[in-house]
ModelCIF file with pLDDT and N, C-alpha, C, O atoms, coordinates in Angstrom:
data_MODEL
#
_entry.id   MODEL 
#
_entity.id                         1 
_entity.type                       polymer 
_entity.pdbx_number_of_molecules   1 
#
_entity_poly.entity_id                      1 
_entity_poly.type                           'polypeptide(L)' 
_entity_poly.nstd_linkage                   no 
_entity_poly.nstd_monomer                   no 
_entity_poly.pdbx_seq_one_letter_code       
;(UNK)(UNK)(UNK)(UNK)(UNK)(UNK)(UNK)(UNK)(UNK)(UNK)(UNK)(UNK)(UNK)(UNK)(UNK)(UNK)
(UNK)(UNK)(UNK)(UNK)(UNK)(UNK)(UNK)(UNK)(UNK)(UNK)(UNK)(UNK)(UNK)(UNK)(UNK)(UNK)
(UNK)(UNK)(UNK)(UNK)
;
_entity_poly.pdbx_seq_one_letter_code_can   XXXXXXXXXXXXXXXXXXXXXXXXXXXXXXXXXXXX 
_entity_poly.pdbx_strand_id                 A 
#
loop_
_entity_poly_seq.entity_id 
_entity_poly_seq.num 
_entity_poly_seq.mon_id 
_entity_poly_seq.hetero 
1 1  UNK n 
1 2  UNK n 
1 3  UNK n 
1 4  UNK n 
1 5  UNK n 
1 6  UNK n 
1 7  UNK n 
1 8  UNK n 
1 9  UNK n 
1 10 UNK n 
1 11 UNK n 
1 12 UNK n 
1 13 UNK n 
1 14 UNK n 
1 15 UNK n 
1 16 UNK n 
1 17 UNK n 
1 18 UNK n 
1 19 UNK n 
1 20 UNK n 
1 21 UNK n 
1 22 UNK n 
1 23 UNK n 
1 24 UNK n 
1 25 UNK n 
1 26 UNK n 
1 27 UNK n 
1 28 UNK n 
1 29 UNK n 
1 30 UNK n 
1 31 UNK n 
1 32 UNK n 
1 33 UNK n 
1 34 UNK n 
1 35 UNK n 
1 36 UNK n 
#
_struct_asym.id          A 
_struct_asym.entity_id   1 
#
loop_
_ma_qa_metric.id 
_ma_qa_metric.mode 
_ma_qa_metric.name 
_ma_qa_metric.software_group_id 
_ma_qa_metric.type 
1 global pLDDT . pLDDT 
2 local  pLDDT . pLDDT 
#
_ma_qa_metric_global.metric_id      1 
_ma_qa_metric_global.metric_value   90.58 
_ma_qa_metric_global.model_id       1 
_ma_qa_metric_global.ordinal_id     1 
#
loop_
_ma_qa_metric_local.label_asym_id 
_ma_qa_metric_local.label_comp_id 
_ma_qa_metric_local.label_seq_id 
_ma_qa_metric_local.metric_id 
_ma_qa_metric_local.metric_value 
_ma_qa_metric_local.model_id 
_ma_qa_metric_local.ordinal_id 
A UNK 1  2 62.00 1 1  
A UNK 2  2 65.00 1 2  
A UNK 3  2 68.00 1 3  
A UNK 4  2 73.00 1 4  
A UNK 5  2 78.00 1 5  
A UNK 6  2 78.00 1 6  
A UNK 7  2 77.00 1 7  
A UNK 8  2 83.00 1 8  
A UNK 9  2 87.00 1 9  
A UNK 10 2 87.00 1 10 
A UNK 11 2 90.00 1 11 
A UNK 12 2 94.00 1 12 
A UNK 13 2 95.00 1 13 
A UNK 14 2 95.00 1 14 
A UNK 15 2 96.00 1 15 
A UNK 16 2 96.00 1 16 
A UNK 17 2 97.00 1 17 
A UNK 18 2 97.00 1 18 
A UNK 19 2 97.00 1 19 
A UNK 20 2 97.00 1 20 
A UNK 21 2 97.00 1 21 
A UNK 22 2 97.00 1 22 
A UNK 23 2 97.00 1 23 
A UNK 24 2 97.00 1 24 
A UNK 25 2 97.00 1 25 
A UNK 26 2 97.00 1 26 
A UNK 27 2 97.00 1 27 
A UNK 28 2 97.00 1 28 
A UNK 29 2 97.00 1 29 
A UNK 30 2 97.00 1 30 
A UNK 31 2 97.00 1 31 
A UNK 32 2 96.00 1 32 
A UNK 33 2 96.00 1 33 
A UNK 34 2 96.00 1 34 
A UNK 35 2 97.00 1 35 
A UNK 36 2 97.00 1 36 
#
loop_
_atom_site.group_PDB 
_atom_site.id 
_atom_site.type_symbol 
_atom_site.label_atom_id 
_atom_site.label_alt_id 
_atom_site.label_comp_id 
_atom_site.label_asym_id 
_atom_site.label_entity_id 
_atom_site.label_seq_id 
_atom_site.pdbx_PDB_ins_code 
_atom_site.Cartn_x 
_atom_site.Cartn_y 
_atom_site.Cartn_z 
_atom_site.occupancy 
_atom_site.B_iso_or_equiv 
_atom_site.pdbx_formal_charge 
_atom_site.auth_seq_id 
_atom_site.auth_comp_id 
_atom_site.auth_asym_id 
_atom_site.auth_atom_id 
_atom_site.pdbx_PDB_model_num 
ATOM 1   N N  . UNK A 1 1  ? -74.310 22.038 -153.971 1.00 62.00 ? 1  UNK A N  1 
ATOM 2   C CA . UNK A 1 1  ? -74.267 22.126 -155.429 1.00 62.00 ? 1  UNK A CA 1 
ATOM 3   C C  . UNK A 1 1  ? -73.052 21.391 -156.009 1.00 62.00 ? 1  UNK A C  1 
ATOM 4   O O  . UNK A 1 1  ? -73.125 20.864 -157.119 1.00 62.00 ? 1  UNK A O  1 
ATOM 5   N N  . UNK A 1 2  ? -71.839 21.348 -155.203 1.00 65.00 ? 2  UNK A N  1 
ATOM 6   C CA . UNK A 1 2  ? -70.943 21.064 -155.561 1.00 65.00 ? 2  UNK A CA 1 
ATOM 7   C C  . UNK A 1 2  ? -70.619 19.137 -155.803 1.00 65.00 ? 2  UNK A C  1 
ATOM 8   O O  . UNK A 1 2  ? -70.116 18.630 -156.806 1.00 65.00 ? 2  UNK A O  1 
ATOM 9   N N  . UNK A 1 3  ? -71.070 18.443 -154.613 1.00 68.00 ? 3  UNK A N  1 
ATOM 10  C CA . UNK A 1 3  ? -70.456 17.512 -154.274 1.00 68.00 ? 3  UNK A CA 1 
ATOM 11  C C  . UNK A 1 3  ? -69.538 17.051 -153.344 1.00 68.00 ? 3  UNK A C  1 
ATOM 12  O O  . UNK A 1 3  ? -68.507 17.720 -153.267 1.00 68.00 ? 3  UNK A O  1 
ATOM 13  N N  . UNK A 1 4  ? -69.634 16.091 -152.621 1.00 73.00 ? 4  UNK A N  1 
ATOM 14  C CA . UNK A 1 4  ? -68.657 15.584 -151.729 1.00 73.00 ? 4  UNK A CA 1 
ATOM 15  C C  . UNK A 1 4  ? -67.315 15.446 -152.743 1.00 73.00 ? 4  UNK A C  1 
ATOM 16  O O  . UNK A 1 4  ? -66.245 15.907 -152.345 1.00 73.00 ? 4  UNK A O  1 
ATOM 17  N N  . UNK A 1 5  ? -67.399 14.833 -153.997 1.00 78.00 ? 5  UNK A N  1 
ATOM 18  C CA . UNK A 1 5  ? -66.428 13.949 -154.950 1.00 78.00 ? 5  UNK A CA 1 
ATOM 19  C C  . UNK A 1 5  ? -65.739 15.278 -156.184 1.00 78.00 ? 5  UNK A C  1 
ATOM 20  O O  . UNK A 1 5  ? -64.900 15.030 -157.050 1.00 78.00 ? 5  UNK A O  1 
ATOM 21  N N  . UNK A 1 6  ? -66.325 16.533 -155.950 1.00 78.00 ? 6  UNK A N  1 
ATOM 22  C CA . UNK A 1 6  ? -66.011 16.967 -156.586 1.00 78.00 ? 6  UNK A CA 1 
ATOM 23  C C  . UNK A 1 6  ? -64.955 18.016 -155.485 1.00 78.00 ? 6  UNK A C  1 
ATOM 24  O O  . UNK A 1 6  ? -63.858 18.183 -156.018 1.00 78.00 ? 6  UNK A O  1 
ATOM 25  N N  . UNK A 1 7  ? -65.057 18.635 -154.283 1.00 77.00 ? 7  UNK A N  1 
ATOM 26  C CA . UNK A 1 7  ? -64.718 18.997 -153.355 1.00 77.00 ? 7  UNK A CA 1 
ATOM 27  C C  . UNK A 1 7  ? -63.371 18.066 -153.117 1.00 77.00 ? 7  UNK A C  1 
ATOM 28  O O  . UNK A 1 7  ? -62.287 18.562 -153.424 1.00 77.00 ? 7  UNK A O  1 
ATOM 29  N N  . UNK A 1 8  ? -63.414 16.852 -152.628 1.00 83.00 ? 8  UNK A N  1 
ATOM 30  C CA . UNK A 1 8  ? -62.123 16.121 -152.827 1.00 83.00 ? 8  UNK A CA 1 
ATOM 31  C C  . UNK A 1 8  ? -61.233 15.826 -153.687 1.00 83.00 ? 8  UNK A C  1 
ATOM 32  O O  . UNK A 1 8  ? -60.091 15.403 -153.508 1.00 83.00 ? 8  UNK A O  1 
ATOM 33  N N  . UNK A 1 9  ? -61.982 16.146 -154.964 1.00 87.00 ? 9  UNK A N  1 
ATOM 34  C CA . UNK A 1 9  ? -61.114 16.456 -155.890 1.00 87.00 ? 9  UNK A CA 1 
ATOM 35  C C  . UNK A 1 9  ? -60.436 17.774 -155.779 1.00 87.00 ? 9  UNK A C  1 
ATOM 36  O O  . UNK A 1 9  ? -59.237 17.594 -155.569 1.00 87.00 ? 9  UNK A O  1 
ATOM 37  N N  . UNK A 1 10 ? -60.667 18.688 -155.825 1.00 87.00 ? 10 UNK A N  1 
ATOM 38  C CA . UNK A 1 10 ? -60.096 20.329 -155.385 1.00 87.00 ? 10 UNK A CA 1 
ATOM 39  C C  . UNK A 1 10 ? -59.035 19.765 -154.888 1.00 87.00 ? 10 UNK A C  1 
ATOM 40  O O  . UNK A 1 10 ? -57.923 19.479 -155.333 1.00 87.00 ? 10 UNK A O  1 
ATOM 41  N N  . UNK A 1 11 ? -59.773 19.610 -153.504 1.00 90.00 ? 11 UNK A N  1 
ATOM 42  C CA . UNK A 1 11 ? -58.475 19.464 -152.330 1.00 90.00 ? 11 UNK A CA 1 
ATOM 43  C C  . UNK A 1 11 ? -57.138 19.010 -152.609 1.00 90.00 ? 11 UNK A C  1 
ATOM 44  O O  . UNK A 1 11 ? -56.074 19.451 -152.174 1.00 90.00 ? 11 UNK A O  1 
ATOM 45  N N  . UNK A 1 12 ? -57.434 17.729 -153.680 1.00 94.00 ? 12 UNK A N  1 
ATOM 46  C CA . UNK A 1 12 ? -56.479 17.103 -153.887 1.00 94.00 ? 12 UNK A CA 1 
ATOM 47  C C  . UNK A 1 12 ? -55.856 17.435 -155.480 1.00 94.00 ? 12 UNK A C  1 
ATOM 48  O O  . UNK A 1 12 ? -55.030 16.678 -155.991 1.00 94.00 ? 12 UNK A O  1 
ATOM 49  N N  . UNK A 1 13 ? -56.290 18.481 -156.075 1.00 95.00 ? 13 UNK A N  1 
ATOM 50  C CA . UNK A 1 13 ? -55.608 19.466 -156.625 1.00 95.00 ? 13 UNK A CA 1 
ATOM 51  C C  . UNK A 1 13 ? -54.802 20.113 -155.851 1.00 95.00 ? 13 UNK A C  1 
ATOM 52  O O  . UNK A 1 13 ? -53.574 20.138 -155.773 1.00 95.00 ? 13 UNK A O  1 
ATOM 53  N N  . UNK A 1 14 ? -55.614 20.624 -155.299 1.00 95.00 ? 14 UNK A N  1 
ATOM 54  C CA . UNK A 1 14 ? -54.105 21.878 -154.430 1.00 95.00 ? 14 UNK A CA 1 
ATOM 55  C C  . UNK A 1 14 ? -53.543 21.314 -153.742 1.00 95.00 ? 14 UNK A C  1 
ATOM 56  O O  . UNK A 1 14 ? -53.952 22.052 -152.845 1.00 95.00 ? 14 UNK A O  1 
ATOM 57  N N  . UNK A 1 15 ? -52.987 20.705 -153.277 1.00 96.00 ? 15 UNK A N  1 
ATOM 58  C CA . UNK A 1 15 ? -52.312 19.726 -152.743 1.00 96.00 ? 15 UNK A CA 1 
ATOM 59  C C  . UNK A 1 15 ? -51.332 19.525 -153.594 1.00 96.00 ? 15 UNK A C  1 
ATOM 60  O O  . UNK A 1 15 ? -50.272 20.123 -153.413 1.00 96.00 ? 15 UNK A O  1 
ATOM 61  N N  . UNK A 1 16 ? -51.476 18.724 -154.588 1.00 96.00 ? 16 UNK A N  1 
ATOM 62  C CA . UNK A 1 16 ? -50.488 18.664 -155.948 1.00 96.00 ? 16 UNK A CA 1 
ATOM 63  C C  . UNK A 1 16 ? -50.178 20.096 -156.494 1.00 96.00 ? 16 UNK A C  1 
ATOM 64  O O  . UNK A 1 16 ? -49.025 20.372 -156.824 1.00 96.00 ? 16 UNK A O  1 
ATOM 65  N N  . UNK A 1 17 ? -51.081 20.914 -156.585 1.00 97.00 ? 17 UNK A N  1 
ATOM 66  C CA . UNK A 1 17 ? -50.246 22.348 -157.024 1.00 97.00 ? 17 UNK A CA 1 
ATOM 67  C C  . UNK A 1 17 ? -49.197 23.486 -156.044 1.00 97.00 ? 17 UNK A C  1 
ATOM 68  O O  . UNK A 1 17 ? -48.395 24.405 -156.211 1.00 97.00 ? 17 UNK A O  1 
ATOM 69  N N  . UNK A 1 18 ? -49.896 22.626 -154.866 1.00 97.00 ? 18 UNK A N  1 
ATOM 70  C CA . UNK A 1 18 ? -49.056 23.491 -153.236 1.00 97.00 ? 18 UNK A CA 1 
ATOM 71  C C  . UNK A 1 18 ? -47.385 23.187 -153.704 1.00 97.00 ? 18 UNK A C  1 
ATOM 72  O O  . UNK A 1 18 ? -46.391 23.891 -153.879 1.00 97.00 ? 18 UNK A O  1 
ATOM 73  N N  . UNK A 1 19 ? -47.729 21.620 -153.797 1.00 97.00 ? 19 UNK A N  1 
ATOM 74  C CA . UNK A 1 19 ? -45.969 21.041 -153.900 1.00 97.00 ? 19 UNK A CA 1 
ATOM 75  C C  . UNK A 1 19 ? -45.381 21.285 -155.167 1.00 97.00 ? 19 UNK A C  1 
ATOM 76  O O  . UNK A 1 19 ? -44.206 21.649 -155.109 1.00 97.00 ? 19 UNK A O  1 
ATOM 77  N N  . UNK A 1 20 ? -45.848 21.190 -156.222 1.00 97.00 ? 20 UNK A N  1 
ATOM 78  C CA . UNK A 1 20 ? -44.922 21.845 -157.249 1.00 97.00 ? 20 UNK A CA 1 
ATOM 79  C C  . UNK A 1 20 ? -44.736 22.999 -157.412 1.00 97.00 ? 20 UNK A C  1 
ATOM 80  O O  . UNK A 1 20 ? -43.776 23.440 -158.044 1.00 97.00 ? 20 UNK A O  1 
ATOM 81  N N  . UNK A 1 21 ? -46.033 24.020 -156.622 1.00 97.00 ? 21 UNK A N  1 
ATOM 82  C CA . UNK A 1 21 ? -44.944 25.743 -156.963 1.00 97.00 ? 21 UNK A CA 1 
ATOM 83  C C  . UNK A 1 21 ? -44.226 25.902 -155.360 1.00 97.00 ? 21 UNK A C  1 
ATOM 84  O O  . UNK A 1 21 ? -43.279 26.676 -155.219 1.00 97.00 ? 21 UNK A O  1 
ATOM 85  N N  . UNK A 1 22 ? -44.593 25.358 -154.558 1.00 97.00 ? 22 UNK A N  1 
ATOM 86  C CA . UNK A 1 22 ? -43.861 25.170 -153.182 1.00 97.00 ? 22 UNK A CA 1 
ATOM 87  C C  . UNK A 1 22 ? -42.103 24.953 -153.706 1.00 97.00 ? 22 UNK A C  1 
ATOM 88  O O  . UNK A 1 22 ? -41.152 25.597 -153.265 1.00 97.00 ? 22 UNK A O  1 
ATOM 89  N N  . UNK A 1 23 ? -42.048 23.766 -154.845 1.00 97.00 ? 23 UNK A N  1 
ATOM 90  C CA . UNK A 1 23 ? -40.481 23.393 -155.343 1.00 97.00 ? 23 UNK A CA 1 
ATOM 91  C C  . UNK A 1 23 ? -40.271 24.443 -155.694 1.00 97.00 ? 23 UNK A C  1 
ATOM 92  O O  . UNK A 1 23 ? -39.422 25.222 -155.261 1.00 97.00 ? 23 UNK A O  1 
ATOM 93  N N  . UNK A 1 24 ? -41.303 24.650 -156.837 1.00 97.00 ? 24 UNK A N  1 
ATOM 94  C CA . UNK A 1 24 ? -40.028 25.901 -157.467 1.00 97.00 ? 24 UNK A CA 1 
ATOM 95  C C  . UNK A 1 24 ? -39.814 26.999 -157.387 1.00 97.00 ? 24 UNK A C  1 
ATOM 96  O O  . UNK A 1 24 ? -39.161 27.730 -158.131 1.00 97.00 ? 24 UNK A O  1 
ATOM 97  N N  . UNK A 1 25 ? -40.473 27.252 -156.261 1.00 97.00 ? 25 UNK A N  1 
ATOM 98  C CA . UNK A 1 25 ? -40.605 28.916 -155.151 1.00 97.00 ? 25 UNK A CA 1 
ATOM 99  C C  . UNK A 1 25 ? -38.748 28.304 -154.629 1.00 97.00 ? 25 UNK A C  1 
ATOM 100 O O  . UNK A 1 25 ? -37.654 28.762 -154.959 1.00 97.00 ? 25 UNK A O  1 
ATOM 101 N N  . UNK A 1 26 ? -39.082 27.226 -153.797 1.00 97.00 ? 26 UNK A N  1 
ATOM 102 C CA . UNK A 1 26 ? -37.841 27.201 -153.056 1.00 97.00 ? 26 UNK A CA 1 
ATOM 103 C C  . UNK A 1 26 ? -36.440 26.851 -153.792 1.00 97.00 ? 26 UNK A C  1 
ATOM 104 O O  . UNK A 1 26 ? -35.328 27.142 -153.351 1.00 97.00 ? 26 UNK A O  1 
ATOM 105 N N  . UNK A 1 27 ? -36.786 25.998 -155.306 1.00 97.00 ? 27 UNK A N  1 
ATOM 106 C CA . UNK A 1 27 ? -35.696 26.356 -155.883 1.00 97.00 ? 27 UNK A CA 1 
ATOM 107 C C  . UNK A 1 27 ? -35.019 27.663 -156.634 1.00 97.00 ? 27 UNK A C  1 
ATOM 108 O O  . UNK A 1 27 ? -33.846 27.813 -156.975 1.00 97.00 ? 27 UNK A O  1 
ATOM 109 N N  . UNK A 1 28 ? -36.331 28.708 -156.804 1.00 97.00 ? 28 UNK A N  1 
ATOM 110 C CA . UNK A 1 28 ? -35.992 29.453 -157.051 1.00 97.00 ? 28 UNK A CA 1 
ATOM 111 C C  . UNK A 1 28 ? -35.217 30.778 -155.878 1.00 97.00 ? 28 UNK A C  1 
ATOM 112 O O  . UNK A 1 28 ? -34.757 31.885 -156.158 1.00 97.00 ? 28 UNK A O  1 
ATOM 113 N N  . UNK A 1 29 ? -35.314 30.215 -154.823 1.00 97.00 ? 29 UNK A N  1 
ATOM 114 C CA . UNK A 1 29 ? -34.325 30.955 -153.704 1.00 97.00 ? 29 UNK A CA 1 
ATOM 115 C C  . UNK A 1 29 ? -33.121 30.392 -153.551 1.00 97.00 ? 29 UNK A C  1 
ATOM 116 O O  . UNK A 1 29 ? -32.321 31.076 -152.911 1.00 97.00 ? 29 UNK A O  1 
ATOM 117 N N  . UNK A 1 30 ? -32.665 29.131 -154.028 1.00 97.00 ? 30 UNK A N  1 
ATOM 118 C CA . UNK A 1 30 ? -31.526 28.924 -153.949 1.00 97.00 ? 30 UNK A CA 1 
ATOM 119 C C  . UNK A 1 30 ? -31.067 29.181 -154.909 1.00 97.00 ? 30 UNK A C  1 
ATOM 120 O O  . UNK A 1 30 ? -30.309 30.114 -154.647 1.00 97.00 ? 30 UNK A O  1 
ATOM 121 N N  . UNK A 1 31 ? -31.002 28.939 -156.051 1.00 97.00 ? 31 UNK A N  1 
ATOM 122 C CA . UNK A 1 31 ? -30.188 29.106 -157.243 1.00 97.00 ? 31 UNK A CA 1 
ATOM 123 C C  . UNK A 1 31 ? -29.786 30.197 -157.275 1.00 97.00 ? 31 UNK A C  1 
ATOM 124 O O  . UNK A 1 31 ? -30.232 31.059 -156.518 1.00 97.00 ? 31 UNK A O  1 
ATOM 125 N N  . UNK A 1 32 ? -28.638 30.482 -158.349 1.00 96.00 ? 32 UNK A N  1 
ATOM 126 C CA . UNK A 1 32 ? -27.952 31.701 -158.494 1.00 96.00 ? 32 UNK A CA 1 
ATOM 127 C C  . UNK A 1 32 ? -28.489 32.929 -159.419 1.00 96.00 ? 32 UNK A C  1 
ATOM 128 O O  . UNK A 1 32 ? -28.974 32.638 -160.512 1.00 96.00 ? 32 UNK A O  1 
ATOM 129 N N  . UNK A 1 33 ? -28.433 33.995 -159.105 1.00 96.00 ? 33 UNK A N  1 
ATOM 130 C CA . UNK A 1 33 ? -28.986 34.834 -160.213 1.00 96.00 ? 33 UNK A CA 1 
ATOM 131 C C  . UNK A 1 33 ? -29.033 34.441 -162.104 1.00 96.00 ? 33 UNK A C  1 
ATOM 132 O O  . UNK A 1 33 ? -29.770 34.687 -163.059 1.00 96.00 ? 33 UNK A O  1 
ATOM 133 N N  . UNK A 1 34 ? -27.427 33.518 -161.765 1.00 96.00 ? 34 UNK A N  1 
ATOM 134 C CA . UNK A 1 34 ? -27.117 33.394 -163.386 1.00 96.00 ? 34 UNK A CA 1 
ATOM 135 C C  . UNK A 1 34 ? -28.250 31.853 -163.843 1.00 96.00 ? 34 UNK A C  1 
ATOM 136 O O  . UNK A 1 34 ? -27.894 31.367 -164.916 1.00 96.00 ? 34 UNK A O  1 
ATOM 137 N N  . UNK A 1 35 ? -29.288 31.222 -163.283 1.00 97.00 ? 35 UNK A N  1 
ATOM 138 C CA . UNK A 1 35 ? -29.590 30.497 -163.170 1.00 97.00 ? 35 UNK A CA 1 
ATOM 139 C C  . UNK A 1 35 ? -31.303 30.738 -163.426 1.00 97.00 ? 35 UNK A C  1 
ATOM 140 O O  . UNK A 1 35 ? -32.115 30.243 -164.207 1.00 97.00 ? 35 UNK A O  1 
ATOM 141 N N  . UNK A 1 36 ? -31.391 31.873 -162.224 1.00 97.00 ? 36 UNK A N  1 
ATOM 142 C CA . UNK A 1 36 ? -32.860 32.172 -162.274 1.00 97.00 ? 36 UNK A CA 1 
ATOM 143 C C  . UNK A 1 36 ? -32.786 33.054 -163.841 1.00 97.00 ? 36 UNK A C  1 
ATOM 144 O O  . UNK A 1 36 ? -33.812 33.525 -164.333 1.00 97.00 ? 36 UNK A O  1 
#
C-alpha cells in the first residue's frame, strides 16, 4: 500500500530526526544546569 519511494522516504526521515534529537539529547547532558 505504501510504496518502495514512500518507505525510503521514512527511512530517510528518521535518520535526519535520529541526528538532530540524538544532538540535543547529548547536548543536553553536557551543559550546565544554568544552561539547560
Amino acid at each position: 500500500d505504501c510504496g518502495s519511494k514512500k518507505a525510503a522516504y521514512i527511512e530517510t526521515r528518521i535518520a535526519m530526526l535520529q541526528e538532530i534529537v540524538g544532538a540535543i539529547d547529548s547536548l543536553r547532558r553536557e551543559i550546565s544546569e544554568e544552561d539547560e
